[in-house]
Structures are given as C-alpha cells and as structure tokens.
Protein backbone atom coordinates (compact mmCIF):
# COMPACT_ATOMS: atom_id res chain seq x y z
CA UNK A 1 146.93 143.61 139.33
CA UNK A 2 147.86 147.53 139.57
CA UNK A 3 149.58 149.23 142.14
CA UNK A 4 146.54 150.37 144.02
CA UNK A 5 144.84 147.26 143.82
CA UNK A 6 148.34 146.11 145.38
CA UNK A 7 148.09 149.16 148.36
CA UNK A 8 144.43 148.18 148.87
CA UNK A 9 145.09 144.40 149.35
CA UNK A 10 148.30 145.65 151.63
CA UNK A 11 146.45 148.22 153.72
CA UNK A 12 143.46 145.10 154.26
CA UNK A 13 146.47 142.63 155.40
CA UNK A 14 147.11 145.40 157.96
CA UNK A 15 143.58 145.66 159.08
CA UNK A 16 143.27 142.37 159.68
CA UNK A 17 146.38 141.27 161.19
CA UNK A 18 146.60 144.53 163.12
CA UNK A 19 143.21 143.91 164.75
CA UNK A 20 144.18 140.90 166.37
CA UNK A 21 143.59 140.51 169.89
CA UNK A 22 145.38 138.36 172.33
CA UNK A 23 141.87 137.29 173.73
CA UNK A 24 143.09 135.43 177.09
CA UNK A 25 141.66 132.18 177.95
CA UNK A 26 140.93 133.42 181.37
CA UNK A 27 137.11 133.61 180.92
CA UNK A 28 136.71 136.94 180.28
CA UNK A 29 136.39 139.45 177.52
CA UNK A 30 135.39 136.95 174.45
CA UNK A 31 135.87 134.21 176.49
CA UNK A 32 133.21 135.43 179.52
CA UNK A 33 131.00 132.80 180.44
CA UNK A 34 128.05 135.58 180.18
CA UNK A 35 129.18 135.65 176.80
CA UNK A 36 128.61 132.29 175.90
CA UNK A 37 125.66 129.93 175.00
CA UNK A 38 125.41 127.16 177.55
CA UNK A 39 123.73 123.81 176.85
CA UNK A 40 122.83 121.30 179.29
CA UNK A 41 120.86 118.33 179.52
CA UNK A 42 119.29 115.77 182.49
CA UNK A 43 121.30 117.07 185.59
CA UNK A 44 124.32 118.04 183.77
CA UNK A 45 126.01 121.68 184.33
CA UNK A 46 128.47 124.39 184.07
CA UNK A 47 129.76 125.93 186.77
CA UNK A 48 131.09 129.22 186.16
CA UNK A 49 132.00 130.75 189.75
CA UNK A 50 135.22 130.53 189.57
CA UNK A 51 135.51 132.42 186.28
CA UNK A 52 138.18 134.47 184.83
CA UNK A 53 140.56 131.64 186.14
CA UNK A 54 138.66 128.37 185.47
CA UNK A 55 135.17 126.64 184.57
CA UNK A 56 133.89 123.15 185.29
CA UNK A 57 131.82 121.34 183.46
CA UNK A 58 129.59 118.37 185.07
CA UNK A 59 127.95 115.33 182.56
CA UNK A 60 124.29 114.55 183.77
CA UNK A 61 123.71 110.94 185.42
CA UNK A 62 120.39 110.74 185.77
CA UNK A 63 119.94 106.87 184.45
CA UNK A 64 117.72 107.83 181.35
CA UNK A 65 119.66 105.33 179.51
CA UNK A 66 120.90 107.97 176.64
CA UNK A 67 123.24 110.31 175.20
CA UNK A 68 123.08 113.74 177.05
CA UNK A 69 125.37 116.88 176.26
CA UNK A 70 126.80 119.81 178.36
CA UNK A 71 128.46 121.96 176.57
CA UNK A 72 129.98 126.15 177.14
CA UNK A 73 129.98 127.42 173.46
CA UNK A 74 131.26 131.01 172.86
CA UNK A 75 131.27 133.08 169.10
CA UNK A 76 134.35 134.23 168.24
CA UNK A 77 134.45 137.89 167.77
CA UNK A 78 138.20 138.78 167.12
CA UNK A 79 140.80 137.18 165.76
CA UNK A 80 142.82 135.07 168.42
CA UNK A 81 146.76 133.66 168.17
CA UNK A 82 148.05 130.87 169.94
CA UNK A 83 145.12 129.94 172.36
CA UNK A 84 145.93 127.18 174.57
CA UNK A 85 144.72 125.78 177.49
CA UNK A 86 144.92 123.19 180.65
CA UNK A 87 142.47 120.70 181.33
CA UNK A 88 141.77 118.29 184.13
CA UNK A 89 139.20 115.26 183.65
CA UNK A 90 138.13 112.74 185.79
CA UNK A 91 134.78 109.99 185.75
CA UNK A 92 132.99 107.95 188.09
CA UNK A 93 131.96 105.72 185.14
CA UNK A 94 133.38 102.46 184.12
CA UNK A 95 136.06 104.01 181.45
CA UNK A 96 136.69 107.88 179.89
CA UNK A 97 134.69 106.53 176.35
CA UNK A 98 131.58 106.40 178.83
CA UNK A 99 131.44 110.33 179.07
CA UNK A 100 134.06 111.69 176.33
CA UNK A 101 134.82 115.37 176.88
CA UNK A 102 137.13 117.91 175.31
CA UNK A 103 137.18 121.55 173.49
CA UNK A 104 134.46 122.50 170.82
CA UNK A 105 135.14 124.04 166.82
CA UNK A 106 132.75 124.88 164.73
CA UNK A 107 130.89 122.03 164.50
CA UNK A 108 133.18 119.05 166.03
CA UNK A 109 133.93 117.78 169.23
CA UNK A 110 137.40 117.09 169.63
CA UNK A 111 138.79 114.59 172.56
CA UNK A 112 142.71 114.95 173.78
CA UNK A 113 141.42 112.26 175.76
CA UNK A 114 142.92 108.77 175.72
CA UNK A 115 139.54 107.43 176.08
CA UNK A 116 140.40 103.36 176.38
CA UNK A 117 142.86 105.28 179.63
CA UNK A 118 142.54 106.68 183.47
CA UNK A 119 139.54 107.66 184.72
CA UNK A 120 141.59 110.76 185.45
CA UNK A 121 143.31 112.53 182.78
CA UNK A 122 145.21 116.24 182.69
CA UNK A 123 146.58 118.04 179.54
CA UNK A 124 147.10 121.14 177.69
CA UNK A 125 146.34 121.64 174.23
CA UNK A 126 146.98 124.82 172.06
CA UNK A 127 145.30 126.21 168.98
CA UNK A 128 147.28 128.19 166.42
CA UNK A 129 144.41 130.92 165.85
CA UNK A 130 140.59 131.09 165.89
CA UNK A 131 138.73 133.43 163.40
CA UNK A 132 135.66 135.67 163.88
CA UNK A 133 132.48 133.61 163.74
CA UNK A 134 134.27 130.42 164.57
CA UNK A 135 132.39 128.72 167.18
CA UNK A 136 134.78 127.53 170.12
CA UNK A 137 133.90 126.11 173.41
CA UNK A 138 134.05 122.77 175.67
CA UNK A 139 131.93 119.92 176.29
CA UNK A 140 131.41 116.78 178.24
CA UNK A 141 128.99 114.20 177.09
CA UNK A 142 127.38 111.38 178.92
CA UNK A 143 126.91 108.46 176.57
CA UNK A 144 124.38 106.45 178.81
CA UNK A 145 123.78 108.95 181.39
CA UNK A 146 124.27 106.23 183.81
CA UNK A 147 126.78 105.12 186.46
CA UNK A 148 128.20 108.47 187.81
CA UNK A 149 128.98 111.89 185.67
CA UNK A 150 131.82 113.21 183.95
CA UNK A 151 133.92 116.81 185.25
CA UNK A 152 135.59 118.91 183.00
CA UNK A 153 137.97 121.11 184.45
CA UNK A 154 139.83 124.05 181.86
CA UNK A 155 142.48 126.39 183.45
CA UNK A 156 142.93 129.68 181.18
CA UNK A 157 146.24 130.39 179.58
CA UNK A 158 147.02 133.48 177.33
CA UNK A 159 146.45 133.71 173.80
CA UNK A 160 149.11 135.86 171.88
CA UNK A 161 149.35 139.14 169.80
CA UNK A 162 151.68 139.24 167.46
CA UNK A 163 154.69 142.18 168.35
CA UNK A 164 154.60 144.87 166.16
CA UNK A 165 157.89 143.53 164.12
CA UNK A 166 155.76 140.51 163.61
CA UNK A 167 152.97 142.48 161.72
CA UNK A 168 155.62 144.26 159.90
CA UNK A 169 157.44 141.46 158.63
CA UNK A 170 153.76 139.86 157.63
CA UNK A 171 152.67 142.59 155.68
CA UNK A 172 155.79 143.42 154.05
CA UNK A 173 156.30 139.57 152.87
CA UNK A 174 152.62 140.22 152.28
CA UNK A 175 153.59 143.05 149.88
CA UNK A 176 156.61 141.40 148.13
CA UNK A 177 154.65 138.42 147.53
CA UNK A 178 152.02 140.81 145.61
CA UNK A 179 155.17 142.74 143.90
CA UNK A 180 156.59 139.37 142.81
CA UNK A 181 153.23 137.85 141.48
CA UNK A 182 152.31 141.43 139.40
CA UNK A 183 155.98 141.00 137.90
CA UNK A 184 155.61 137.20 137.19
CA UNK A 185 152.10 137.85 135.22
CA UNK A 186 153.55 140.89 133.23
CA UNK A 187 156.50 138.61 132.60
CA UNK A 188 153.90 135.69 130.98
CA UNK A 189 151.91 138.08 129.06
C-alpha cells in the first residue's frame, strides 16, 4: 500500500464516520412515519398520531384463523449510533407467543419479548449502529388472528453522534493501523 492509497483510505474513514447522524428515535427525520413503508393485514394498524414522540402498533383479530402481520418498516438513509428505544406490549390473547411483536432488521423479526410471560410486557432495547440501506422498523404479528389483538407501543430515545474527539481518535487509530500494516508487509517482503 503507498502513502496515498493510505491518505485516500484515511480521508474515506473521515467521510464516513464524519457523516454520521444522530438520527433520533423520535419519529422524525429518518425515522418519520411518512417516511416509512407500512404493512398491515385483516384489521390490524399503525397509528401514527402521536408521532415524533411515540407510535402504536395494533395486530388484526378478525378470526380468519391465520397468521397476519403489521409491521412500520423505514430504509435507513444515514448512518445511526447507539439507537435505542422503549417499548410497552400488552395482549388480549391467551399468552404473548399468540401475537409476538418486537423491532424489525433487515430481514428478521426480533422479540425482547418473554413470550411463555405477562400479557403485559415493557422494555428498552438499544442497537449499537444501523447502516444505510439497512431496513429497520417494528412489528406485531397475530398468529391466529383470533381471540383479541396485540398493541405495540415504542417511545423514541436519542441515537448518538460521536464528539468530534471521538472521530479523531477513530481515524487516527484508523491511520496508525494502515502505517503499521504498510510497515509489517515491507518488513515480510
């Protein structure tokens, strides 16, 4: 590796870390529910009104017998540190594995339910970081639509930017580690 492939890779660590954004879990900017693909099935919904500081989401009960989904699913568009969040849950059904719910990424549903527990459960759960073009969002689904409906409840919290010392210590560990590696290889050769 040379020394300006060395200031390229350095000045793209900057780029990248430097365009993080704090992206607050408040339902708005990234997170706006207008922003957002919503899917719902039988009677299920999302309810939105009381967006940037909270969204609900409601399972369908309509007695069809199956598996319905209703889900808030947003694209990630910038980089995003230390997301977390609070959720509230509570059933009418016989048990929480009846309607499941939790948070949404890219592709799996993930439960902090205890779902052999309480019809009525509260948490918070945090996420280290979330990437542009991850897919992130929440869900509640309704396994035989049956015997009264799920609700979803997420509070927003704040996601973090790293402080400016923070980027400066990343990219300049960023840089040694580069310095070290070119002086290892030259070393073995």
């Amino acid at each position: 590796m040379q020394l300006g492939d060395i200031a390229r890779s350095t000045l793209l660590g900057l780029v990248l870390v430097g365009s993080a954004w704090a992206g607050p879990i408040s339902f708005s900017g990234q997170f706006d529910p207008s922003l957002a693909t919503i899917i719902t099935g039988g009677d299920g919904f999302v309810f939105t009104g009381s967006a940037p500081a909270s969204i609900t989401l409601v399972g369908s009960n309509t007695g069809s017998g199956r598996p319905i989904l209703t889900a808030i699913i947003w694209t990630i568009t910038s980089f995003v540190t230390e997301l977390s969040f609070n959720w509230y849950y509570s059933t009418l059904d016989w048990a929480p594995h009846w309607d499941p719910a939790g948070y949404y990424y890219n592709g799996h549903y993930i439960s902090p339910l205890d779902l052999e527990g309480p019809n009525v459960q509260s948490g918070r759960t945090s996420l280290p970081f979330l990437f542009p073009g991850d897919q992130f969002g929440f869900y509640v689904v309704t396994v035989d639509d049956f015997y009264g409906a799920a609700t979803l409840t997420i509070t927003g919290d704040t996601a973090v930017i790293p402080e400016p010392s923070t980027l400066l210590l990343l990219t300049v560990g960023g840089l040694g580690l580069l310095v070290w590696r070119r002086l290892s290889g030259s070393r073995a050769g």
